[in-house]
N, C-alpha and C. Protein backbone atom coordinates (compact mmCIF):
# COMPACT_ATOMS: atom_id res chain seq x y z
N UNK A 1 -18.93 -13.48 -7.43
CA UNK A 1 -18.10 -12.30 -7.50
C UNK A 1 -16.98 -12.54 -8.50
N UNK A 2 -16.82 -11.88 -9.23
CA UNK A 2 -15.70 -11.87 -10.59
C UNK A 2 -14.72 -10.68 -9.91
N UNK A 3 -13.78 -11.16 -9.48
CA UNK A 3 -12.86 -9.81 -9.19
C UNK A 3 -11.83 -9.70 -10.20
N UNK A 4 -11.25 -8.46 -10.55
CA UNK A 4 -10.38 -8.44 -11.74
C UNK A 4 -9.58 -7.27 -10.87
N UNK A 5 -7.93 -7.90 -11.63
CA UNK A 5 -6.73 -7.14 -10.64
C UNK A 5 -6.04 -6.95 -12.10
N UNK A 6 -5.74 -5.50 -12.26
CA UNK A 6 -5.22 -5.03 -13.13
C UNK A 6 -4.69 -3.39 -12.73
N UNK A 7 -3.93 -3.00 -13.41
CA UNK A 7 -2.89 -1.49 -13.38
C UNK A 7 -4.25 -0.50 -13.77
N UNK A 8 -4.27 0.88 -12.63
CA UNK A 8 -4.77 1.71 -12.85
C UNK A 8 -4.64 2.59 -13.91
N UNK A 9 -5.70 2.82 -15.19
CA UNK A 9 -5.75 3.33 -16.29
C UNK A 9 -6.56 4.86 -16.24
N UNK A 10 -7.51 4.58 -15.30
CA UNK A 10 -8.21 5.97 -15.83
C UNK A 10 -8.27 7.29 -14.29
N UNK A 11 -8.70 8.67 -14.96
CA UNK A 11 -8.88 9.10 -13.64
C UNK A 11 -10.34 8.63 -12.74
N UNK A 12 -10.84 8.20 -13.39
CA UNK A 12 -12.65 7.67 -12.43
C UNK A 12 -11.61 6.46 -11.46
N UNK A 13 -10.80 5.39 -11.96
CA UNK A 13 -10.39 4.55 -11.16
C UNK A 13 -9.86 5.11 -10.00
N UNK A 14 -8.91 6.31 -10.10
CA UNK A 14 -8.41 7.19 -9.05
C UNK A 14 -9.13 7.80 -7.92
N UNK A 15 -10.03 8.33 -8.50
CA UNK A 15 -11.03 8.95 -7.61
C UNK A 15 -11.84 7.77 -7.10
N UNK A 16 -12.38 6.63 -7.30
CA UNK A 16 -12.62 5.51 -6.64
C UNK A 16 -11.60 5.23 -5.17
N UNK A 17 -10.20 5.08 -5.77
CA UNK A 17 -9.46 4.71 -4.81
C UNK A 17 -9.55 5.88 -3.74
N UNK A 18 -9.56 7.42 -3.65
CA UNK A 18 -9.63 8.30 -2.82
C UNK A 18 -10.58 8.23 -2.35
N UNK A 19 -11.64 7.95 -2.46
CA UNK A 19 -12.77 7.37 -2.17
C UNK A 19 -12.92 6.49 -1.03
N UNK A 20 -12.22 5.22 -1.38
CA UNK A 20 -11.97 4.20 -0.55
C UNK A 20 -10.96 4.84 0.28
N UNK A 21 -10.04 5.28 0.12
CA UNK A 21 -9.34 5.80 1.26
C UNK A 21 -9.66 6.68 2.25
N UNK A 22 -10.46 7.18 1.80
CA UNK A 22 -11.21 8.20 2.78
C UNK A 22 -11.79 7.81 4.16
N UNK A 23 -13.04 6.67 3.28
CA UNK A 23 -13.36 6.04 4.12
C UNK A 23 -12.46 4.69 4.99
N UNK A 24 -11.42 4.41 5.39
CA UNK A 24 -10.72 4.13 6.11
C UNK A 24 -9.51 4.41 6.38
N UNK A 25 -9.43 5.66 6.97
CA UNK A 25 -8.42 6.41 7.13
C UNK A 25 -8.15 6.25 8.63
N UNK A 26 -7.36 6.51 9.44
CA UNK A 26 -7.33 6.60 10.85
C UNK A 26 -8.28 7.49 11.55
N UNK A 27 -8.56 8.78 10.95
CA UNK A 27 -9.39 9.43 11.46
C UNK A 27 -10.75 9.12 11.05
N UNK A 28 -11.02 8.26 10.16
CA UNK A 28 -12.41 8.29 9.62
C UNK A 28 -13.15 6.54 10.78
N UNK A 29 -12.31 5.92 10.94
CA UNK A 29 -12.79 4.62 11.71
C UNK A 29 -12.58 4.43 13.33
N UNK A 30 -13.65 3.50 13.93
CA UNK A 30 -13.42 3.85 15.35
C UNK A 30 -12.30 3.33 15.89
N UNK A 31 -12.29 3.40 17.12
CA UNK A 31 -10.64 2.43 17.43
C UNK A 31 -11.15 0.73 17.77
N UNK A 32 -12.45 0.46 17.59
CA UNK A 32 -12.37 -1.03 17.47
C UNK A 32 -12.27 -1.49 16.32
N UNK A 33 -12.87 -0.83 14.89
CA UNK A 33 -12.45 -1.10 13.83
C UNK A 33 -10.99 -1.02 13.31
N UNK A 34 -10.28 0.01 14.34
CA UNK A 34 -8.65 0.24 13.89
C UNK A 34 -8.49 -1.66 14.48
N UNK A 35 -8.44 -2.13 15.55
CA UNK A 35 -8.10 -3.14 15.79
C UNK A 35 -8.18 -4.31 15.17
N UNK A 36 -10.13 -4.52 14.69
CA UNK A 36 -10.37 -5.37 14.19
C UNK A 36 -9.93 -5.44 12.41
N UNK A 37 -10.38 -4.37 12.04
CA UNK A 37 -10.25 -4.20 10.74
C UNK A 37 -8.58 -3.71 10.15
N UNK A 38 -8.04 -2.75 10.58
CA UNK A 38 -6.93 -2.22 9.91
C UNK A 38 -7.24 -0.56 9.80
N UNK A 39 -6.19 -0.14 9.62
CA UNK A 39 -6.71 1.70 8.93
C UNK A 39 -5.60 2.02 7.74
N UNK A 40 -5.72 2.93 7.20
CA UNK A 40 -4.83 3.68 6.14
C UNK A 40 -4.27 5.09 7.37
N UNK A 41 -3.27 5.34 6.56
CA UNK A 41 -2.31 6.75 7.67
C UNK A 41 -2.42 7.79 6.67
N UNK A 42 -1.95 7.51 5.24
CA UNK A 42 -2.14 8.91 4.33
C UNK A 42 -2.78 9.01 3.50
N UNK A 43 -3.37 10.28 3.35
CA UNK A 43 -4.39 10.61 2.48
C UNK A 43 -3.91 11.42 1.42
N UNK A 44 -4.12 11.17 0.07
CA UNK A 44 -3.71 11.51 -0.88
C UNK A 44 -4.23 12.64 -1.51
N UNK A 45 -4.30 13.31 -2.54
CA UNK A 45 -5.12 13.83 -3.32
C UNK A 45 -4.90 13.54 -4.76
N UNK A 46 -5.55 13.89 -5.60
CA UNK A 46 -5.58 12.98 -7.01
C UNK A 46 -4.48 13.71 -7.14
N UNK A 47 -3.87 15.07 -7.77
CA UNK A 47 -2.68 15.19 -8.48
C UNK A 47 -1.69 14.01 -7.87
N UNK A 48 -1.04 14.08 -7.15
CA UNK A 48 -0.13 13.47 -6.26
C UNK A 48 -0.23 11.82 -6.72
N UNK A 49 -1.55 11.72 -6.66
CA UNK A 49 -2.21 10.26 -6.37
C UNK A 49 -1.91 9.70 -8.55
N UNK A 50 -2.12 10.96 -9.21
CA UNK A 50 -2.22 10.93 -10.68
C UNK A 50 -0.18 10.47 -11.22
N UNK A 51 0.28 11.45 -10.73
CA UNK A 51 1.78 11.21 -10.57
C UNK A 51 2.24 10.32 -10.75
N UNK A 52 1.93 9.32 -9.31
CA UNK A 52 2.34 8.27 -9.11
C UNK A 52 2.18 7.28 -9.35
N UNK A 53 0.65 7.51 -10.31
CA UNK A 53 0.63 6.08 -11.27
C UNK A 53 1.35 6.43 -12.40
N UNK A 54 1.61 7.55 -13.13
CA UNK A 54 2.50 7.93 -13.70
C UNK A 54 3.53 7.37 -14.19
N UNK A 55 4.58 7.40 -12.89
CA UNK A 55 5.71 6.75 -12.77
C UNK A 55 5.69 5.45 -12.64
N UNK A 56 4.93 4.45 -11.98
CA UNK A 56 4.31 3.30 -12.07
C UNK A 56 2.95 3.30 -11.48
N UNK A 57 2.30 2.55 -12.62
CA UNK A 57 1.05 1.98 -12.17
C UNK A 57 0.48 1.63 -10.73
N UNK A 58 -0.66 2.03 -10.48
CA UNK A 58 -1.13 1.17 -9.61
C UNK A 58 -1.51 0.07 -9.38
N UNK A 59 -2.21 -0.69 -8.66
CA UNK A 59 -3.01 -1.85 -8.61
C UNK A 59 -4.21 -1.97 -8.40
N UNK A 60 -4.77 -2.17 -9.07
CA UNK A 60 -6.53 -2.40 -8.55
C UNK A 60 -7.09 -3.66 -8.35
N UNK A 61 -7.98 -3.23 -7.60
CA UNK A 61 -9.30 -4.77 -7.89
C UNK A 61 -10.35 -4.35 -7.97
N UNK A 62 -11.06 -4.60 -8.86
CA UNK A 62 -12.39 -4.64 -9.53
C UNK A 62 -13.55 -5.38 -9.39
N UNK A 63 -14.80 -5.19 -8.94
CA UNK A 63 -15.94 -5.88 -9.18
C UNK A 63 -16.46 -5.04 -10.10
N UNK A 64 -16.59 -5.66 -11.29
CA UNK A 64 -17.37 -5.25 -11.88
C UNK A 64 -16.81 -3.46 -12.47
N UNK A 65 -17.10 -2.73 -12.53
CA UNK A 65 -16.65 -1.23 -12.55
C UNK A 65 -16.23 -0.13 -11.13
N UNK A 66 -16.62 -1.04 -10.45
CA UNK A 66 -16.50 -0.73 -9.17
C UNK A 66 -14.79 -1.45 -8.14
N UNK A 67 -13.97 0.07 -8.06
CA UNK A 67 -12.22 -0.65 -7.52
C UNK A 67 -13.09 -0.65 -5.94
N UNK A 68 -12.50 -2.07 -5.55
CA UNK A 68 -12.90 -2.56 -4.48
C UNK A 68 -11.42 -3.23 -3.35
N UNK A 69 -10.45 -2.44 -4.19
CA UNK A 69 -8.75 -2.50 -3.40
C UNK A 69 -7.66 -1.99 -4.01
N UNK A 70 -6.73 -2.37 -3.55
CA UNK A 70 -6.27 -0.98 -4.45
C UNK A 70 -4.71 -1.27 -3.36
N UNK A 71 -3.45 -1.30 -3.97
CA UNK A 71 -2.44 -1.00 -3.52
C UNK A 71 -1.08 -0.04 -4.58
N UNK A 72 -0.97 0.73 -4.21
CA UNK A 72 -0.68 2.31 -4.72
C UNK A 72 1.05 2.10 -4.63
N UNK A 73 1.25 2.64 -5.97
CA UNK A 73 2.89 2.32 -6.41
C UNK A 73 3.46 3.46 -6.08
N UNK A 74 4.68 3.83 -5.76
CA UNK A 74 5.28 4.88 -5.28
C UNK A 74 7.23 4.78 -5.43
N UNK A 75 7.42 5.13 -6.49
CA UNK A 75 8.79 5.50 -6.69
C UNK A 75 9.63 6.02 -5.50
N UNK A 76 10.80 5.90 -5.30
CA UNK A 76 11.46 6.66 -4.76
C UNK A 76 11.90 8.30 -5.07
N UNK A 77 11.14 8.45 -6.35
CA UNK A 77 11.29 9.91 -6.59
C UNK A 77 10.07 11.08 -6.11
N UNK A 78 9.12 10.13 -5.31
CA UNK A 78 7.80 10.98 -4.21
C UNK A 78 8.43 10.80 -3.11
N UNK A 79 9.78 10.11 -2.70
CA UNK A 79 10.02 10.35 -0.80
C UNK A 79 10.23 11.56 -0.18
N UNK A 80 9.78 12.73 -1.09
CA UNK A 80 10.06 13.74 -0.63
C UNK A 80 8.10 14.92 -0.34
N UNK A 81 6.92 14.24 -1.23
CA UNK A 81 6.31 14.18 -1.43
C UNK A 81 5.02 13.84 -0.36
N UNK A 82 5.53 13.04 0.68
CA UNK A 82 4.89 12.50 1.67
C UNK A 82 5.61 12.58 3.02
N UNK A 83 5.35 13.63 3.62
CA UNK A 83 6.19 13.64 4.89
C UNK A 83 6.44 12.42 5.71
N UNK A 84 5.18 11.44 6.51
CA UNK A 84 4.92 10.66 6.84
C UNK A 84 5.95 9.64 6.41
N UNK A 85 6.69 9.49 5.07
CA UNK A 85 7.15 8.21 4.48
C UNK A 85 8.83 8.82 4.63
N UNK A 86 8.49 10.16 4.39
CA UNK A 86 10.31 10.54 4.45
C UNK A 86 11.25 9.53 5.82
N UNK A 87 11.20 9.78 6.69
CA UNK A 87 11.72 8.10 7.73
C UNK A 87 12.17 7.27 6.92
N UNK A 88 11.17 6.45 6.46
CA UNK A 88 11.29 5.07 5.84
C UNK A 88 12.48 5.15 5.11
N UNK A 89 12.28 5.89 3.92
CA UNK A 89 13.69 6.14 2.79
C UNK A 89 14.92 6.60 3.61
N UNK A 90 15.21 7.20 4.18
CA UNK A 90 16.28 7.15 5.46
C UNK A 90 16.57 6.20 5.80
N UNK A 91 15.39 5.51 6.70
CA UNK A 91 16.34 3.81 7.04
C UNK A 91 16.77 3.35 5.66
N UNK A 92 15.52 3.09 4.61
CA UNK A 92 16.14 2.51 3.63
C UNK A 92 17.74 2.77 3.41
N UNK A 93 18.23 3.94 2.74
CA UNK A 93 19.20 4.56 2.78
C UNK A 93 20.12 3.57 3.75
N UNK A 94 19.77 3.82 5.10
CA UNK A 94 20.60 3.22 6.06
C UNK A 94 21.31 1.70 5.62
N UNK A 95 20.21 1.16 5.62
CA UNK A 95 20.51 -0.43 5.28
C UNK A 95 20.83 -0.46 3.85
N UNK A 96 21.04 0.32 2.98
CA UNK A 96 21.81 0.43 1.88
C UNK A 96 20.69 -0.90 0.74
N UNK A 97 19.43 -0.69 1.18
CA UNK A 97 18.50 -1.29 0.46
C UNK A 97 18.59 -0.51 -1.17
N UNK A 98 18.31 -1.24 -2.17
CA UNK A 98 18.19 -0.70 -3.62
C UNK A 98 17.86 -2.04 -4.53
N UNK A 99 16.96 -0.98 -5.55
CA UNK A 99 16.07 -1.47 -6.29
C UNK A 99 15.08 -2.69 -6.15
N UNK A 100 14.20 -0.97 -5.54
CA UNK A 100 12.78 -1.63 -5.03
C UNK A 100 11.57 -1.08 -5.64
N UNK A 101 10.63 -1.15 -5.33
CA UNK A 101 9.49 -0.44 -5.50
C UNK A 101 8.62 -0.15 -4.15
N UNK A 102 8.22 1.15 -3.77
CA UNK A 102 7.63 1.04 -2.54
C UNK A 102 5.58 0.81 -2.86
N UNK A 103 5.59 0.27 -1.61
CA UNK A 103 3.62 0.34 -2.01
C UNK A 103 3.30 1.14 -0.52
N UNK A 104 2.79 2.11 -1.51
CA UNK A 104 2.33 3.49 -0.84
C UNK A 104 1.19 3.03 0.08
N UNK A 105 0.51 2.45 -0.03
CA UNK A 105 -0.93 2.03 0.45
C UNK A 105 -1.49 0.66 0.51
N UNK A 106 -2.33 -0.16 1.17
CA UNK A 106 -3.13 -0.89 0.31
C UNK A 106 -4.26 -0.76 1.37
N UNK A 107 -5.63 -1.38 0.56
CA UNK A 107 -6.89 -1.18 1.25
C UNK A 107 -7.57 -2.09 0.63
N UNK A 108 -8.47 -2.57 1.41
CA UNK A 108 -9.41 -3.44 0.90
C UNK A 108 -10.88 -2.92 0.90
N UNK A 109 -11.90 -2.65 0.22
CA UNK A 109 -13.33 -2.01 0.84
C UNK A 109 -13.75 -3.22 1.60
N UNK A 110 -14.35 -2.95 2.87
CA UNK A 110 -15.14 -3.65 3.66
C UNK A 110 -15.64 -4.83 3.38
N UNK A 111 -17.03 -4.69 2.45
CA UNK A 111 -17.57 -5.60 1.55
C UNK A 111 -17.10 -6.93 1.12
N UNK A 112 -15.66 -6.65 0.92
CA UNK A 112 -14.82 -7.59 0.04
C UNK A 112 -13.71 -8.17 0.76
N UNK A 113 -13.60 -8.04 1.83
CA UNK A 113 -12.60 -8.33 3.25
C UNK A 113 -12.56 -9.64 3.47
N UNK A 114 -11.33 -10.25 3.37
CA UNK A 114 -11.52 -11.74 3.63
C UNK A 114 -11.74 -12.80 2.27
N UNK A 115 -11.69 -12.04 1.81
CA UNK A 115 -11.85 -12.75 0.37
C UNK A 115 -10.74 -13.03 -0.35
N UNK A 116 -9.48 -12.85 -0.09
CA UNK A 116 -8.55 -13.11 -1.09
C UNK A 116 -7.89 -12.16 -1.66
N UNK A 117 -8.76 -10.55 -1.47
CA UNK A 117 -8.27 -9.49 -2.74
C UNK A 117 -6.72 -8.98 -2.01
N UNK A 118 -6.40 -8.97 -0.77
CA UNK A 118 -5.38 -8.49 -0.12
C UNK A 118 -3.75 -9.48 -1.13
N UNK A 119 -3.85 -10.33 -0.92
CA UNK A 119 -3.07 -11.43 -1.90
C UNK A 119 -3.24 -11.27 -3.20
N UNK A 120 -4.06 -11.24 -3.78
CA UNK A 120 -4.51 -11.01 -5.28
C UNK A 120 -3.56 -9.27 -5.57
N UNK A 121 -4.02 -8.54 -4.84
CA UNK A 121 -3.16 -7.65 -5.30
C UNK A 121 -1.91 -7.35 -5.12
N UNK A 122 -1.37 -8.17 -4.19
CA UNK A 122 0.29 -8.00 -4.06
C UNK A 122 0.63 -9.38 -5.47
N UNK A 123 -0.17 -9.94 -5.85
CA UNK A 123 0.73 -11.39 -6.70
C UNK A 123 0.66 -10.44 -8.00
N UNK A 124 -0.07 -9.45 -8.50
CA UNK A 124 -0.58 -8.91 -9.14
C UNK A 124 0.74 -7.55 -9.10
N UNK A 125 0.46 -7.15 -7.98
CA UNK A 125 2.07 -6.37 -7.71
C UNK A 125 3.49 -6.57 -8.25
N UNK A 126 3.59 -8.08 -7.68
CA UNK A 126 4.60 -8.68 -8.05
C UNK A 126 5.01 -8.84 -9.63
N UNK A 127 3.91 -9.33 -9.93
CA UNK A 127 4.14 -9.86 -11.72
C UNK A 127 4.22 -8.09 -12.37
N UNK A 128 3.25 -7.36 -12.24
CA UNK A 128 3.89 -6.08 -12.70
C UNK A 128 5.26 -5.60 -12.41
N UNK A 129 6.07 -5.55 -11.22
CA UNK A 129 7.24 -4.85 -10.60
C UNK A 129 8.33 -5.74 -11.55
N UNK A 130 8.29 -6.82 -11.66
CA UNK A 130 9.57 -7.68 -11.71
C UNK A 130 9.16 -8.03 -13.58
N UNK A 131 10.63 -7.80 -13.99
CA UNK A 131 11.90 -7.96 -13.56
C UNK A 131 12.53 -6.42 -13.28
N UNK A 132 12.15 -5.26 -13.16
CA UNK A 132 12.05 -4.19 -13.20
C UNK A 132 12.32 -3.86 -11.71
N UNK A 133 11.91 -4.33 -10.60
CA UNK A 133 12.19 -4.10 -8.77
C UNK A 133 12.14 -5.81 -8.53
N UNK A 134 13.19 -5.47 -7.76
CA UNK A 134 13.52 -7.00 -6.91
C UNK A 134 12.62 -7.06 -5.89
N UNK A 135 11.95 -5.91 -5.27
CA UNK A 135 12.04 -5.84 -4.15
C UNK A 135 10.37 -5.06 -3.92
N UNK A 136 9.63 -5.03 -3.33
CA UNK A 136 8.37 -4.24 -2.91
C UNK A 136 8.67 -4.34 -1.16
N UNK A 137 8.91 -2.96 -1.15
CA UNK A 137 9.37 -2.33 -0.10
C UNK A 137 7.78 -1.77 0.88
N UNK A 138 7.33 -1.81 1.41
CA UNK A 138 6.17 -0.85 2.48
C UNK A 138 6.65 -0.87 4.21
N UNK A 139 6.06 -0.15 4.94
CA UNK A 139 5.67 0.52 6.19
C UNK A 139 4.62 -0.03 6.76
N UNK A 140 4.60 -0.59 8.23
CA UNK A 140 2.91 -0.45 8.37
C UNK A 140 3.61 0.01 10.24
N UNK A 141 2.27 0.61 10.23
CA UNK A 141 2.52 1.13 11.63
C UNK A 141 2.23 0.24 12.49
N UNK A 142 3.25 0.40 13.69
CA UNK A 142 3.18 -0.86 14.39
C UNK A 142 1.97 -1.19 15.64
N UNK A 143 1.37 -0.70 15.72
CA UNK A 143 0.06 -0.76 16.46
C UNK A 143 -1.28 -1.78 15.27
N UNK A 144 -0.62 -1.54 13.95
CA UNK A 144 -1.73 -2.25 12.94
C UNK A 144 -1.46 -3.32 12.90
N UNK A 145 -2.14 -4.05 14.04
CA UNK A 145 -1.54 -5.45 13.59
C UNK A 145 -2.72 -6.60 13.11
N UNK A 146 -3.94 -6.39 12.43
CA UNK A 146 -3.86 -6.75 11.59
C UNK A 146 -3.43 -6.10 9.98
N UNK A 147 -3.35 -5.62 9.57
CA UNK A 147 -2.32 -5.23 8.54
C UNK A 147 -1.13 -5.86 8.78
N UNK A 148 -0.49 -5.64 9.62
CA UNK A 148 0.89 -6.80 9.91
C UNK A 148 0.82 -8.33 9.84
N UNK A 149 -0.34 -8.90 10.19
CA UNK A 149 -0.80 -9.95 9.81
C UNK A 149 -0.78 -10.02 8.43
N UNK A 150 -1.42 -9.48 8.08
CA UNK A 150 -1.86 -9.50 6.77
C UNK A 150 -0.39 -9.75 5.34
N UNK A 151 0.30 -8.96 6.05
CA UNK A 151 1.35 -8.92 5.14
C UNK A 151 2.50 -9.54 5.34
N UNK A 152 2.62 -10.24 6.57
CA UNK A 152 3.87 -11.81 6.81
C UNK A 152 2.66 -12.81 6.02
N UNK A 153 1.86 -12.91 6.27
CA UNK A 153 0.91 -14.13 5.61
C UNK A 153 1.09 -14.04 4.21
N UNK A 154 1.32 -12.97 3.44
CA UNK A 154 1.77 -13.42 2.40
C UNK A 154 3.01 -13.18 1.38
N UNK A 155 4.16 -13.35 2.66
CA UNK A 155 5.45 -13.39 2.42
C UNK A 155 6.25 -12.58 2.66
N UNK A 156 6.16 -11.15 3.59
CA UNK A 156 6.98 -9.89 3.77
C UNK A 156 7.49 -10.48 4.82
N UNK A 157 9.08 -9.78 4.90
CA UNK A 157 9.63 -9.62 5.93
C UNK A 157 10.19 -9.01 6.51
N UNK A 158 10.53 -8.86 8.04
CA UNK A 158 10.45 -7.61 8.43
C UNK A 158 12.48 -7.48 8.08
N UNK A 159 12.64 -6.11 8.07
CA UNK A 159 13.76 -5.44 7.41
C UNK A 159 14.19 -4.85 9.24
N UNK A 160 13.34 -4.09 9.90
CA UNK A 160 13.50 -3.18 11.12
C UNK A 160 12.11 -2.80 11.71
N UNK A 161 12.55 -2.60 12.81
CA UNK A 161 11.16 -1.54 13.51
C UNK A 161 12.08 -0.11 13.75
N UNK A 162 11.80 0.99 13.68
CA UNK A 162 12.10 2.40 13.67
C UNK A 162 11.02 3.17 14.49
N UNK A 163 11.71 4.20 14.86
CA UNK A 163 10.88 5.03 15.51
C UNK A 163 10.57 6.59 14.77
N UNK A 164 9.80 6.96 14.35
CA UNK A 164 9.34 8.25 12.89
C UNK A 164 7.80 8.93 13.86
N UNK A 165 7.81 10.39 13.69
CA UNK A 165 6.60 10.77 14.29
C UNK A 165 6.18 10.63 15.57
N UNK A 166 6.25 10.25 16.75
CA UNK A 166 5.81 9.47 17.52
C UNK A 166 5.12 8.41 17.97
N UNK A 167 5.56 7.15 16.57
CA UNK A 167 5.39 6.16 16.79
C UNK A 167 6.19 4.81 15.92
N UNK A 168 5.70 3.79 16.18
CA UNK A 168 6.54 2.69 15.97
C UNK A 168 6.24 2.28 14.55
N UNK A 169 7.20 1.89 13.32
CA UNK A 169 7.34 1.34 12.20
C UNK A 169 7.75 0.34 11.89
N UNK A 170 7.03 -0.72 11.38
CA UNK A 170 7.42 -1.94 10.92
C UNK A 170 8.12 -2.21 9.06
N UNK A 171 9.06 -2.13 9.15
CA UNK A 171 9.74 -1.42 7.14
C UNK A 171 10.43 -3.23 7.10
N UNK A 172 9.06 -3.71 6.34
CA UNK A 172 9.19 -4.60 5.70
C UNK A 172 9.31 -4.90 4.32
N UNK A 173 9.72 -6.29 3.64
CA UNK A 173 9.84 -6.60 2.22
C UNK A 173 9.24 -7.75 1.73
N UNK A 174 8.85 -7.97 0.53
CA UNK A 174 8.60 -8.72 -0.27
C UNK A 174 9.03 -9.05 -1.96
N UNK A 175 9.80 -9.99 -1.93
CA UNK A 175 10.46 -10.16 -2.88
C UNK A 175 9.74 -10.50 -4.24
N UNK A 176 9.72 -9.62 -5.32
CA UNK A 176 9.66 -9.78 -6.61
C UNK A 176 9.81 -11.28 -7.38
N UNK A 177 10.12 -11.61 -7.14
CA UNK A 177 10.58 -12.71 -8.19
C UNK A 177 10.53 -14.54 -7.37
């Protein structure tokens, strides 16, 4: 397997990633896969999804022509854009957090789980964001705990737990540099 992690360039890469998001969305997986595996909470659509690589790039991973992960850049100028995330920028706000970059998403396809690409695309994150964001800011809901796993293992920490929607938020960080 040759995986390649590089900034989202085209719209076919986009529609790949909606793709992949689709298929693991909260509503699309059972609740033993929510446990075992992880889920995604928002679903995008390409304008929105086009935007925001826009303003910054995304992240991909690649086999071959085929994005097989994918963690999604998101300015603070979409917190208005995603209901679901409006919370977060509030606490942010609160704790008087600044200059960050948030990651809207990340996903791994199935196939490729366990392999490394979850890390590969945040180091990949990192070297894009900085010197530009100190900071890569995300959410994971607190019932996802592997996703929460996933993301102290490779260096986030937690900022707060909050309460948004009727349920629990974990608004963690990972430092740039």
């Amino acid at each position: 397997m040759n995986i390649q992690y590089t900034t989202t360039k085209t719209t076919d890469e986009l529609l790949q990633i909606l793709s992949l998001q689709e298929m693991n969305l909260k509503s699309s997986v059972t609740a033993i896969e929510m446990a075992q595996e992880g889920f995604v909470t928002v679903q995008h659509n390409l304008d929105l999804l086009t935007r925001m690589n826009e303003a910054c790039p995304h992240i991909v991973a690649k086999d071959n022509d085929n994005v097989v992960g994918y963690a999604l850049s998101m300015t603070e100028d979409f917190k208005d854009e995603i209901s679901v995330l409006r919370p977060m920028f509030t606490v942010l706000e609160g704790n008087n957090i600044q200059n960050f970059i948030t990651m809207g998403q990340i996903c791994v396809a199935k196939t490729h789980r366990k392999q490394g690409i979850f890390s590969g695309l945040y180091e990949t994150m990192k070297k894009v964001s900085y010197p530009t964001y100190d900071a890569i800011i995300t959410e994971v809901d607190a019932t996802n705990s592997r996703s929460l796993g996933a993301h102290y293992s490779v260096g986030f920490e937690k900022i707060c737990t909050y309460h948004s929607l009727g349920q629990d938020w974990e608004l963690i960080s990972l430092k740039t540099s």
